[in-house]
N, C-alpha and C. Protein backbone atom coordinates (compact mmCIF):
# COMPACT_ATOMS: atom_id res chain seq x y z
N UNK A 1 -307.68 -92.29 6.90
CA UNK A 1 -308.96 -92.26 7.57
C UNK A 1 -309.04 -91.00 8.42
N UNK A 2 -310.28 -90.19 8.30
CA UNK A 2 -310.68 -88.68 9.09
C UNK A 2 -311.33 -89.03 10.17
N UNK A 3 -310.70 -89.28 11.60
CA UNK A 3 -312.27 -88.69 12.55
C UNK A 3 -312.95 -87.72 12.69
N UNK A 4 -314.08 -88.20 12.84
CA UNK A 4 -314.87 -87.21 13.08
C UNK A 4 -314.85 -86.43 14.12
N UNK A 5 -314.82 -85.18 14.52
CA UNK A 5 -314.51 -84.39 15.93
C UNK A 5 -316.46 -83.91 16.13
N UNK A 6 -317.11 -83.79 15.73
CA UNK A 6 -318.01 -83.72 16.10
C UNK A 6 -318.84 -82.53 15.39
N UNK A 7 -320.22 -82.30 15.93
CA UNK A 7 -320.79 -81.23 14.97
C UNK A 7 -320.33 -79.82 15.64
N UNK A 8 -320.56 -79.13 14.58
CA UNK A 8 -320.19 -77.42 14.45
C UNK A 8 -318.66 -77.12 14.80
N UNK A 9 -317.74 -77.71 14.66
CA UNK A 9 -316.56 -77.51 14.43
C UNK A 9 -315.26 -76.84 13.55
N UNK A 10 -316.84 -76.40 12.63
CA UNK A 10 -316.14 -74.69 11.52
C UNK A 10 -317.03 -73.89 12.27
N UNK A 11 -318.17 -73.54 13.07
CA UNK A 11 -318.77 -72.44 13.42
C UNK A 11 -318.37 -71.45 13.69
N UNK A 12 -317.23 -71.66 14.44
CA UNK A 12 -316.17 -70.39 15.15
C UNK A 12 -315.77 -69.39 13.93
N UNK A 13 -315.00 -70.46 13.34
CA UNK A 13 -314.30 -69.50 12.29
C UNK A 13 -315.15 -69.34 11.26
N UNK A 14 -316.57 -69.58 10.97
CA UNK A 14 -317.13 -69.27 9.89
C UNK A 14 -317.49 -67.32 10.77
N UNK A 15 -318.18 -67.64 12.12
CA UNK A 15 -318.62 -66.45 12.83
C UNK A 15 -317.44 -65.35 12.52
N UNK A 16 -315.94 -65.86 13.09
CA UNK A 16 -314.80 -65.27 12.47
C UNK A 16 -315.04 -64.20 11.31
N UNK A 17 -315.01 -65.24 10.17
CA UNK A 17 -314.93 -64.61 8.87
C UNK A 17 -316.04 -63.90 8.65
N UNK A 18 -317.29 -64.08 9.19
CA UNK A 18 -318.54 -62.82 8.93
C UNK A 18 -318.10 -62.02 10.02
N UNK A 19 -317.91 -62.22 11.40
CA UNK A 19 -317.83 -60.93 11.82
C UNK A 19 -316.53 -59.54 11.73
N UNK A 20 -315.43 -60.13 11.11
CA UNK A 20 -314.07 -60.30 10.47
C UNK A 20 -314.43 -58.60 9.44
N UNK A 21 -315.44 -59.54 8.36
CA UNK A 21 -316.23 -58.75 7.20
C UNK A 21 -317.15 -57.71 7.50
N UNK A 22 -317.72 -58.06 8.31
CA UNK A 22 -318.65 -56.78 9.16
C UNK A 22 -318.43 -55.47 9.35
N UNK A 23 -316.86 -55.72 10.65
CA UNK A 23 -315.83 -55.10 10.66
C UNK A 23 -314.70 -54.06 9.42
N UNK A 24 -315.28 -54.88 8.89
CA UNK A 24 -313.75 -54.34 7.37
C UNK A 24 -314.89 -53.49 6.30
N UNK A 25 -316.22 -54.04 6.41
CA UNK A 25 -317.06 -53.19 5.53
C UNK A 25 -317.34 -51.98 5.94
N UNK A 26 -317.52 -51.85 7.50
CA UNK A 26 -318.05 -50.65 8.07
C UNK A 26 -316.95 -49.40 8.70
N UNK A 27 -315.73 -50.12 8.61
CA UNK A 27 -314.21 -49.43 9.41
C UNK A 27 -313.42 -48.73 7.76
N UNK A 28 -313.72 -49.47 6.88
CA UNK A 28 -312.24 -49.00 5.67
C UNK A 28 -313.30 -47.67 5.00
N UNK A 29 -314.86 -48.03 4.42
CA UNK A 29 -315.07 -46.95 3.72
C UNK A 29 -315.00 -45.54 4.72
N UNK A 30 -315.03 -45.52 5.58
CA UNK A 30 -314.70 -44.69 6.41
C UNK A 30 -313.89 -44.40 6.60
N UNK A 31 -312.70 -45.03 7.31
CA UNK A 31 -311.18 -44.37 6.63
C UNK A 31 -310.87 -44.49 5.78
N UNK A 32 -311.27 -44.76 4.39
CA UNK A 32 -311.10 -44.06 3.20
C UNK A 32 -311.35 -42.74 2.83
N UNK A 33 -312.65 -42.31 3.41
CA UNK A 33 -313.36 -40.92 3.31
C UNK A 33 -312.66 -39.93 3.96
N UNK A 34 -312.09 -40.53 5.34
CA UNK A 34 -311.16 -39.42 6.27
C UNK A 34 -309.70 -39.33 5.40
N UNK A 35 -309.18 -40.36 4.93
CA UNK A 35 -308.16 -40.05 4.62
C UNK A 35 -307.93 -39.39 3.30
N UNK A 36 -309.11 -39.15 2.40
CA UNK A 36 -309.49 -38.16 1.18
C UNK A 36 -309.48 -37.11 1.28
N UNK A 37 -310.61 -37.16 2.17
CA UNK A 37 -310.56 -35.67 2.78
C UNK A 37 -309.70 -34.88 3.69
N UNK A 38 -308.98 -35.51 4.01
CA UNK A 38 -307.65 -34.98 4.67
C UNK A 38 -306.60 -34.73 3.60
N UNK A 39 -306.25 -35.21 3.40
CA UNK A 39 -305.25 -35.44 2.33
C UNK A 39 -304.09 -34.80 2.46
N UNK A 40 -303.11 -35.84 3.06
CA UNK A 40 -301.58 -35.47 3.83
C UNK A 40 -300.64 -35.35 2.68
N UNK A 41 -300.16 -34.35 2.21
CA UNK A 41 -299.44 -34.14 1.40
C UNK A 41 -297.66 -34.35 2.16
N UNK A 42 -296.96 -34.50 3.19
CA UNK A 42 -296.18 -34.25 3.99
C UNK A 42 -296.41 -35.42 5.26
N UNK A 43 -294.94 -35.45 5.75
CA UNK A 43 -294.75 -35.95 7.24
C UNK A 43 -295.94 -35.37 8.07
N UNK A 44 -295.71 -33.97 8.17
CA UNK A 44 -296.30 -33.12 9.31
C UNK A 44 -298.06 -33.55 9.13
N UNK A 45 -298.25 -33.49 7.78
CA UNK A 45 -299.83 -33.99 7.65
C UNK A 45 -300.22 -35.40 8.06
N UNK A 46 -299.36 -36.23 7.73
CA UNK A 46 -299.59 -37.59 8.47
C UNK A 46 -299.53 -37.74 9.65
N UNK A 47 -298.42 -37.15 10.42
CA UNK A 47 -298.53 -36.89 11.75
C UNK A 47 -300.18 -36.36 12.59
N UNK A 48 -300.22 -34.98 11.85
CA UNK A 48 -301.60 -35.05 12.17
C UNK A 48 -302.62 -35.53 12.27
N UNK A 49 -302.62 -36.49 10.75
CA UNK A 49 -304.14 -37.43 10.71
C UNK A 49 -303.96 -38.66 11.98
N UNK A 50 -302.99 -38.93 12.08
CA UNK A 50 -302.99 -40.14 13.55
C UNK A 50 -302.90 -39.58 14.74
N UNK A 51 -302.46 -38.08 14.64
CA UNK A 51 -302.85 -37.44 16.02
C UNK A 51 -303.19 -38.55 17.45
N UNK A 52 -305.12 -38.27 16.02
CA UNK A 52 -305.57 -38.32 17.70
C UNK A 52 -305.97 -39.65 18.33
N UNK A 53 -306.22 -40.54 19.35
CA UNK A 53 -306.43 -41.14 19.92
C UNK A 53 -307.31 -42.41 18.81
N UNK A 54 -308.34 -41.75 19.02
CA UNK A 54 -309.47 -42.53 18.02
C UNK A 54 -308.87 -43.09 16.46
N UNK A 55 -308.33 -42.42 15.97
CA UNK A 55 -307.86 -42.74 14.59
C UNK A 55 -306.89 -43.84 15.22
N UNK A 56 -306.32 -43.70 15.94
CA UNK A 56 -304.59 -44.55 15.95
C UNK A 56 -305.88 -46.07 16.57
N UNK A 57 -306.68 -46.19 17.27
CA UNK A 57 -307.39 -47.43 17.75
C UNK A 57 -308.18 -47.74 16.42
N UNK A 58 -308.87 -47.44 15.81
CA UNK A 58 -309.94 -47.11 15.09
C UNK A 58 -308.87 -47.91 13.83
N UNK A 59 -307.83 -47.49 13.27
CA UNK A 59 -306.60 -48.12 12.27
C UNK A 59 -306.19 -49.32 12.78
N UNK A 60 -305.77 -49.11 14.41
CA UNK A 60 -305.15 -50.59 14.27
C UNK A 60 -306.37 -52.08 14.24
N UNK A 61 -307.28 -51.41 15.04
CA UNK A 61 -308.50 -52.21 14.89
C UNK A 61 -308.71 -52.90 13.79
N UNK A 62 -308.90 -52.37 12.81
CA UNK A 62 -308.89 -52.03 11.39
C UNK A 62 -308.56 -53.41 10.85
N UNK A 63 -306.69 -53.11 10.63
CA UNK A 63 -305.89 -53.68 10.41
C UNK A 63 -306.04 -55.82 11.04
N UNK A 64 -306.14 -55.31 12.49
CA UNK A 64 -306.46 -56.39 13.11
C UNK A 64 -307.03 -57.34 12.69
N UNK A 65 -308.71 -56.76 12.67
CA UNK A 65 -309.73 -57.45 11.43
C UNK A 65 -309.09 -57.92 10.61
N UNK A 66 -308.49 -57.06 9.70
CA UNK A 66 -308.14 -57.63 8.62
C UNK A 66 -306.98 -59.04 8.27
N UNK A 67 -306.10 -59.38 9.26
CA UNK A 67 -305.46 -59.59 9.87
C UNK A 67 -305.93 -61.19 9.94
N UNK A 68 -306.99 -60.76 10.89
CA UNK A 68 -307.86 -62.29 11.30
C UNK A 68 -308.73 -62.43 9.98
N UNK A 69 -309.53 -61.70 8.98
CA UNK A 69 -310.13 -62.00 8.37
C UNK A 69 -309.21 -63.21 7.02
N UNK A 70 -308.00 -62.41 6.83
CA UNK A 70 -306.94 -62.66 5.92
C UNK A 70 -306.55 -64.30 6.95
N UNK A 71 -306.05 -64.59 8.03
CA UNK A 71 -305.69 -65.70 8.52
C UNK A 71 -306.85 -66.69 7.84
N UNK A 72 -308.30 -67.03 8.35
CA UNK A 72 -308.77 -67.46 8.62
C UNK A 72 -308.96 -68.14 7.07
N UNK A 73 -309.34 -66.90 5.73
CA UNK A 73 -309.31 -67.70 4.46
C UNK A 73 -307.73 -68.20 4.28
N UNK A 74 -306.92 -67.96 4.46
CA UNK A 74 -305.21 -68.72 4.22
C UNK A 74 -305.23 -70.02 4.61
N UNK A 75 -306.07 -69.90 5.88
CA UNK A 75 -305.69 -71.36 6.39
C UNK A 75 -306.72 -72.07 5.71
N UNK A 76 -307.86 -71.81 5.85
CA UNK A 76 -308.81 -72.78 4.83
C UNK A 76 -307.84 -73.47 3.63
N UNK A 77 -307.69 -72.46 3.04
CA UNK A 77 -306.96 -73.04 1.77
C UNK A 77 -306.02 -73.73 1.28
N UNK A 78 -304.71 -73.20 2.63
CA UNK A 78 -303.63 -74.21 2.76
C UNK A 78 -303.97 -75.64 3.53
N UNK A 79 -305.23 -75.86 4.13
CA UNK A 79 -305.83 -77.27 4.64
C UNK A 79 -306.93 -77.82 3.53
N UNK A 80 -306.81 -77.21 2.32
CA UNK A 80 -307.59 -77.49 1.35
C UNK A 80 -306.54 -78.02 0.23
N UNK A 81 -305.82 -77.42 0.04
CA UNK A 81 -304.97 -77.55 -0.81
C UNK A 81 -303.27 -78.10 -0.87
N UNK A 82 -303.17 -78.01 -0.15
CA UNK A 82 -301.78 -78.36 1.06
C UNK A 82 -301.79 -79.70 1.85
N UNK A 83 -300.97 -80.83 1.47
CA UNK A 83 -301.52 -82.11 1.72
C UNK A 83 -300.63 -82.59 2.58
N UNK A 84 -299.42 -81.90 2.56
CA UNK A 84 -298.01 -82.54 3.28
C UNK A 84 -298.15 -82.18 4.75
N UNK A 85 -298.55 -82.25 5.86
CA UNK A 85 -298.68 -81.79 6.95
C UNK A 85 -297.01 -80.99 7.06
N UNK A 86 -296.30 -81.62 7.13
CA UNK A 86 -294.69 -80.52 7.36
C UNK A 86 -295.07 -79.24 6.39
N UNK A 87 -295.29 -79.12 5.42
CA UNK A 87 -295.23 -78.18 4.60
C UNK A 87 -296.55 -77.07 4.84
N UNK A 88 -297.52 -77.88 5.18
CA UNK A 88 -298.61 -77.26 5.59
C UNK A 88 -298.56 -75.90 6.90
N UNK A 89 -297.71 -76.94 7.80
CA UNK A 89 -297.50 -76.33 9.55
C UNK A 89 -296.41 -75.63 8.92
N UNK A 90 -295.41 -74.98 7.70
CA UNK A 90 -294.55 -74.44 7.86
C UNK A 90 -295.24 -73.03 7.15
N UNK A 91 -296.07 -73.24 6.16
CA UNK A 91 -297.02 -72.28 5.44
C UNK A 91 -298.10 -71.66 6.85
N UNK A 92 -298.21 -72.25 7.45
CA UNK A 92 -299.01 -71.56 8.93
C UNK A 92 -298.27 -70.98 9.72
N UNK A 93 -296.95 -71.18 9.92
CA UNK A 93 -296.08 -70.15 10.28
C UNK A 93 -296.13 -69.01 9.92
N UNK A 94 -295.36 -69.43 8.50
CA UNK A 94 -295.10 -68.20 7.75
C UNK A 94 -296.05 -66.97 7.72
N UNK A 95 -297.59 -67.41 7.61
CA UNK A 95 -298.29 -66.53 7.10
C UNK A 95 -299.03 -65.98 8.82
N UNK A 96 -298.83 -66.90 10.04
CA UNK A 96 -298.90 -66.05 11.25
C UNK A 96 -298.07 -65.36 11.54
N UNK A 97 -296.52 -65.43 11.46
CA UNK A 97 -295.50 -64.76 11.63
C UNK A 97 -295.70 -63.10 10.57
N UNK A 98 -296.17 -63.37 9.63
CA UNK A 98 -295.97 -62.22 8.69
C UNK A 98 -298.01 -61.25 9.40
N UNK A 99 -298.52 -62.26 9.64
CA UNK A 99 -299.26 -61.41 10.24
C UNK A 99 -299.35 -60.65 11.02
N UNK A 100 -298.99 -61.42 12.11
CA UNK A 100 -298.54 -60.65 13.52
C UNK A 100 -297.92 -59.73 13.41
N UNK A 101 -296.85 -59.68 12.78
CA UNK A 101 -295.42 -59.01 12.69
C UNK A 101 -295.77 -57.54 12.05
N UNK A 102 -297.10 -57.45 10.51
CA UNK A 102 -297.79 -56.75 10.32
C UNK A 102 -298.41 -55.74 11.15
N UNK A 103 -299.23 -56.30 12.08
CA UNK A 103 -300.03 -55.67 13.31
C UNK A 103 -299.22 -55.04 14.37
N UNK A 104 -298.40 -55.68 14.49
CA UNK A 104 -297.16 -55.53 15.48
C UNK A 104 -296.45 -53.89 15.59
N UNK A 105 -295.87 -53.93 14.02
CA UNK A 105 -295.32 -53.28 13.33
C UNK A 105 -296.07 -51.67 13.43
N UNK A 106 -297.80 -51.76 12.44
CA UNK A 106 -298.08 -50.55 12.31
C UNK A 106 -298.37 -50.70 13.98
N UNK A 107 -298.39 -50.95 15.04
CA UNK A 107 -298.98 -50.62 16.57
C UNK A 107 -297.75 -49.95 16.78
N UNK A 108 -296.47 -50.57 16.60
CA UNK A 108 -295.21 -49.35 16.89
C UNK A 108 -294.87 -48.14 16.09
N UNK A 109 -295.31 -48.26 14.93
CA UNK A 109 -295.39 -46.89 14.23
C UNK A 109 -296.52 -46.20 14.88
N UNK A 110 -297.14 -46.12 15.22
CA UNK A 110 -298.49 -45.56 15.32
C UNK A 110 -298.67 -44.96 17.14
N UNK A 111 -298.01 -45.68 17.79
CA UNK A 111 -297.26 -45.16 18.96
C UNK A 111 -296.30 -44.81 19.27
N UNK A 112 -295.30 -44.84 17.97
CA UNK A 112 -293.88 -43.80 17.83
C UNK A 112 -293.97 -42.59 18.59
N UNK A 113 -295.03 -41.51 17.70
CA UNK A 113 -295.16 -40.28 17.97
C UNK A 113 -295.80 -40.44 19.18
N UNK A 114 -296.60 -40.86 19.88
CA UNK A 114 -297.30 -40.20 20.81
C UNK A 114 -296.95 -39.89 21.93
């Protein structure tokens, strides 16, 4: 038996996942275009393209989005599809741990150099 928790109780994360998408439509073709047109052949060129300030926020931002956009359909699916609650809460680990750890990760590369 499901209780009911009440109305609009996906709203959050539906807002999530559109504003998630918003984000990822208007941030990647754009650093796609910079990073074409740059085109780091070398360390020293990559170094450069994260230089400056804006790019290194502007990427991790990015990433972030993506991050939360990527959480938000995982979990749908593993509460869609995923019936064992133990197995469920261990697949929600996994895939926050590998998220975070993601974000985490390029934020210390990306403030290595500076």
């Amino acid at each position: 038996m499901k209780l009911a928790v009440g109305a609009h109780t996906g709203t959050g994360t539906w807002l999530m996942q559109r504003a998630t998408a918003i984000v990822l439509s208007l941030a990647l073709p754009g650093l796609t275009i910079h990073f074409m047109l740059a085109w780091p052949v070398d360390f020293a060129g990559w170094q450069a393209l994260f230089a400056p300030l804006w790019m290194r926020v502007l990427l991790l931002l990015t990433v972030l989005a993506l991050a939360l956009h990527a959480w938000v359909g995982v979990r749908d699916i593993l509460m869609d599809y995923v019936h064992f609650t133990g197995l469920r809460l261990a697949l929600y680990l996994a895939v926050i741990i590998t998220l975070a750890g993601s974000v985490a990760w390029l934020a210390a590369v990306l403030w290595s150099q500076a």
